[in-house]
C-alpha atoms as a PDB file:
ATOM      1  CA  UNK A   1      13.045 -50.389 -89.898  1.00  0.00           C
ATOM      2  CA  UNK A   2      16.326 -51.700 -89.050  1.00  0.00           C
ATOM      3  CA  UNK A   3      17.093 -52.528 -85.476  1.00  0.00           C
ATOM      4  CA  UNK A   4      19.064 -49.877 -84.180  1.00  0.00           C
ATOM      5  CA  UNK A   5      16.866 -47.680 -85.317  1.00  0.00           C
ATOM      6  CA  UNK A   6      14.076 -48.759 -83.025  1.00  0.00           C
ATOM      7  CA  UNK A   7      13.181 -46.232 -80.387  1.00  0.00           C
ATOM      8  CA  UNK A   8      12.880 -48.653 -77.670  1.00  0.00           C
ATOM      9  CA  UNK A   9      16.665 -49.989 -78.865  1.00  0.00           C
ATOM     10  CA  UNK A  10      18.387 -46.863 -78.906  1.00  0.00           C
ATOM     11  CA  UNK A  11      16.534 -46.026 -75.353  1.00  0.00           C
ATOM     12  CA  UNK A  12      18.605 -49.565 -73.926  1.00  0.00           C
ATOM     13  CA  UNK A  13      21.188 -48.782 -75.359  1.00  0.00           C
ATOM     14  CA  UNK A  14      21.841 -45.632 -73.906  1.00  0.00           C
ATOM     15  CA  UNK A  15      20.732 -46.617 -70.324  1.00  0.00           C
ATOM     16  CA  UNK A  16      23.115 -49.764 -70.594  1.00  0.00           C
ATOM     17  CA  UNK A  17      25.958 -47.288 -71.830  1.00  0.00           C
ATOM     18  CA  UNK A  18      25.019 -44.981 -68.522  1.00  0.00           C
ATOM     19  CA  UNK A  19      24.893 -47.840 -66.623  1.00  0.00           C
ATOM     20  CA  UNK A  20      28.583 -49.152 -67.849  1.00  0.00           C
ATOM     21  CA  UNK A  21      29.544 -45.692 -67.288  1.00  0.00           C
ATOM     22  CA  UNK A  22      28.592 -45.319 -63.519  1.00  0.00           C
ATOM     23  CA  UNK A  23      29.761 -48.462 -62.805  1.00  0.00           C
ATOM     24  CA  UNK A  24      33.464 -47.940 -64.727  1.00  0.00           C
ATOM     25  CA  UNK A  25      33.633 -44.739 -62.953  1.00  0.00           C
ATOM     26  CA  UNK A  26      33.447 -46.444 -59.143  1.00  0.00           C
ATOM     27  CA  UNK A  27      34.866 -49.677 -60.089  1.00  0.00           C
ATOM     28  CA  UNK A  28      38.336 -49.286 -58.503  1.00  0.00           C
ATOM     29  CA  UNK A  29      37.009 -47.576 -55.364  1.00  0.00           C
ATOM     30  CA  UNK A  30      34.899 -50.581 -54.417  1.00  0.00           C
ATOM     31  CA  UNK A  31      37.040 -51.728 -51.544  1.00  0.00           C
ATOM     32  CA  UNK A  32      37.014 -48.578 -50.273  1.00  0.00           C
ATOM     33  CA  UNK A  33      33.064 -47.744 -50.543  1.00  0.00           C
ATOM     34  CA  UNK A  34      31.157 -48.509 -47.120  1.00  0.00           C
ATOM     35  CA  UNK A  35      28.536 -51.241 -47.321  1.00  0.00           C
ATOM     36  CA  UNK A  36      25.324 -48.695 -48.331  1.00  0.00           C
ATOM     37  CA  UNK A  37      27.603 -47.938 -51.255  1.00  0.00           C
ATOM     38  CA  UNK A  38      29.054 -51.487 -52.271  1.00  0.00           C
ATOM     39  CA  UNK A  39      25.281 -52.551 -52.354  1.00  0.00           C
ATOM     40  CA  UNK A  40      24.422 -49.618 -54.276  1.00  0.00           C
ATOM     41  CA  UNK A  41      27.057 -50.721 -56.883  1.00  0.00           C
ATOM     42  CA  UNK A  42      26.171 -54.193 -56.846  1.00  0.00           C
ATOM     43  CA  UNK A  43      22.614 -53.208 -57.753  1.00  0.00           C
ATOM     44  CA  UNK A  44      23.780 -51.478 -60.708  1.00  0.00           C
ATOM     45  CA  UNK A  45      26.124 -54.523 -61.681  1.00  0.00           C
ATOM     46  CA  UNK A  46      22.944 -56.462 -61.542  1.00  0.00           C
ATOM     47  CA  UNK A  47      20.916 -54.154 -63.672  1.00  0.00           C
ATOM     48  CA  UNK A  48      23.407 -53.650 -65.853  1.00  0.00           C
ATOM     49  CA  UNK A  49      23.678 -57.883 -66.513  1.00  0.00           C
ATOM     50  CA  UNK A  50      19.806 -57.742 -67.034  1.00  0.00           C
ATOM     51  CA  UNK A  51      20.113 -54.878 -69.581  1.00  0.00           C
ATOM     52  CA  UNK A  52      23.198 -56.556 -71.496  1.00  0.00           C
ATOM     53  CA  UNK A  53      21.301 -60.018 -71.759  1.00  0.00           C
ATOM     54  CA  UNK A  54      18.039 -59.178 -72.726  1.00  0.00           C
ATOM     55  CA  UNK A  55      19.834 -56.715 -75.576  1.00  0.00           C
ATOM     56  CA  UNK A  56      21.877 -59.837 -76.297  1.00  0.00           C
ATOM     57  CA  UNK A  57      18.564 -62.085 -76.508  1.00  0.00           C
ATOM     58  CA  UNK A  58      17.165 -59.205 -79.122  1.00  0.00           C
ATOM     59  CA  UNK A  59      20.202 -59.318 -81.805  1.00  0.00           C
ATOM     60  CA  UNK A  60      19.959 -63.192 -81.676  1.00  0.00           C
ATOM     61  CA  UNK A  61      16.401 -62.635 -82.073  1.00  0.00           C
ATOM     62  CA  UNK A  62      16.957 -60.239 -85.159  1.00  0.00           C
ATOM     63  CA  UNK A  63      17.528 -60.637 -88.986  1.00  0.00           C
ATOM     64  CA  UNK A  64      18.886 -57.293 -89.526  1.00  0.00           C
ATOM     65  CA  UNK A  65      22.681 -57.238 -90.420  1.00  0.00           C
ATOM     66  CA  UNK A  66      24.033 -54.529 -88.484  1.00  0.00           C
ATOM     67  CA  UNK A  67      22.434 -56.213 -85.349  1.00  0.00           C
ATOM     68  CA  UNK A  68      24.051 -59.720 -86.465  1.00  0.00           C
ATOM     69  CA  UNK A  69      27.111 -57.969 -86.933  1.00  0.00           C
ATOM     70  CA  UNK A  70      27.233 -56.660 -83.158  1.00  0.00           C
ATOM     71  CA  UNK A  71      26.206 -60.223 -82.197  1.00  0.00           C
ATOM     72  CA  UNK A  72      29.407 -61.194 -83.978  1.00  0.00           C
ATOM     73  CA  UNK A  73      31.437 -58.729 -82.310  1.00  0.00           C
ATOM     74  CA  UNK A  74      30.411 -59.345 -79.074  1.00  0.00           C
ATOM     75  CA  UNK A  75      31.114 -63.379 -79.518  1.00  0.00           C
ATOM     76  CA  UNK A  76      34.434 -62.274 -80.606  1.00  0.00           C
ATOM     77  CA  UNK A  77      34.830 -59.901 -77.841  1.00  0.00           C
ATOM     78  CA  UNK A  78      34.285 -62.975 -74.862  1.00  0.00           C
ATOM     79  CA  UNK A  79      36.385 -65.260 -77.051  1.00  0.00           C
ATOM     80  CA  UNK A  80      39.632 -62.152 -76.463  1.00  0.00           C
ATOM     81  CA  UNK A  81      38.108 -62.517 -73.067  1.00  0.00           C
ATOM     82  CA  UNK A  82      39.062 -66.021 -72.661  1.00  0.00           C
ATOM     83  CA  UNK A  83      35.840 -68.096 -73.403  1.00  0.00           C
ATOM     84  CA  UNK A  84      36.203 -70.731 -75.821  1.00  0.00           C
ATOM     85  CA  UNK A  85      34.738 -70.231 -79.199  1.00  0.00           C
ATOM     86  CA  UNK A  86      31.160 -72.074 -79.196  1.00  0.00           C
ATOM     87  CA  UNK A  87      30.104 -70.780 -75.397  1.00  0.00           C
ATOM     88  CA  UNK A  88      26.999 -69.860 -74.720  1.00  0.00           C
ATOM     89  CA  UNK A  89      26.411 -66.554 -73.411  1.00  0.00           C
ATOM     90  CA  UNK A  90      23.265 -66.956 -71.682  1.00  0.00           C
ATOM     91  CA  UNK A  91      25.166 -69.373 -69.642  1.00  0.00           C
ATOM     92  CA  UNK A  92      27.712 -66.678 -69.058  1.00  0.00           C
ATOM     93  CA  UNK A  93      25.155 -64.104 -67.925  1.00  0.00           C
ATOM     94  CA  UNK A  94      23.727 -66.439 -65.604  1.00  0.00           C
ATOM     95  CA  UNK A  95      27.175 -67.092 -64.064  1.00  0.00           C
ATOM     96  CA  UNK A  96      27.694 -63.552 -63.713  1.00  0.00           C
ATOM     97  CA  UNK A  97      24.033 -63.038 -62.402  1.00  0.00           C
ATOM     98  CA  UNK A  98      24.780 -65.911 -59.400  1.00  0.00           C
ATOM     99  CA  UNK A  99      28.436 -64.264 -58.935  1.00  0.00           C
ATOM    100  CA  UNK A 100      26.408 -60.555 -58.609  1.00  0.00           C
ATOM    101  CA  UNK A 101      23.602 -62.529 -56.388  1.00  0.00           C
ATOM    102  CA  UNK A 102      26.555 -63.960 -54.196  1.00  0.00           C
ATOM    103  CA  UNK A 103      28.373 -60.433 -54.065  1.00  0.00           C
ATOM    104  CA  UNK A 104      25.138 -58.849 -52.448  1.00  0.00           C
ATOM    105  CA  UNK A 105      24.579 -61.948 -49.712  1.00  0.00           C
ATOM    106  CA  UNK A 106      28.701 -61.915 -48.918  1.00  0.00           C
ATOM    107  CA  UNK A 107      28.019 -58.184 -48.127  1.00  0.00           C
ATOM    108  CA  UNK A 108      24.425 -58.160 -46.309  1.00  0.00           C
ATOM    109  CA  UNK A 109      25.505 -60.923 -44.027  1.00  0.00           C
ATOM    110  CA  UNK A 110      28.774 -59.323 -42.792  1.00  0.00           C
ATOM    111  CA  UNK A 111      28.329 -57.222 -39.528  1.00  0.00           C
END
């Protein structure tokens, strides 16, 4: 069975794509949004950085070419992103994970 073809990968796949989707859809109105919201958006941030890292943890995982290939594609992606070649991407989702953590106390302690 080749990876994409798993049930339980096409099911993450799909909630990370609705999850990107929600989140693209709001993103510019975030100043805007009162605090129930911004929190509400931060939690999908966060679940969305979960999601991405733990599919990102399965295609290093894998042997199957197609899933290699994506890994590929998403190194080359955060390189056109700015990251130097050779960076490790679990460091980057834990950077993102303490930005998103950091986010969500900046807005609970504020009023």
């Amino acid at each position: 069975m080749s990876f994409f073809s798993s049930d339980l990968v096409q099911e993450e796949m799909r909630e990370i794509e609705s999850l990107q989707n929600e989140i693209y859809a709001q993103m510019f109105n975030f100043a805007s949004m009162d605090k129930k919201d911004k929190l509400y958006h931060i939690d999908l941030l966060d679940q969305l950085l979960k999601k991405q890292k733990v599919m990102y943890t399965r295609l290093s995982l894998s042997d199957d070419p197609a899933a290699k290939e994506m890994k590929e594609n998403i190194l080359k992606s955060a390189i056109a992103l700015g990251f130097e070649p050779g960076t490790d991407l679990g460091y980057i989702f834990g950077n993102m994970s303490v930005l998103v953590d950091n986010m969500r106390k900046s807005l609970s302690e504020q009023d």
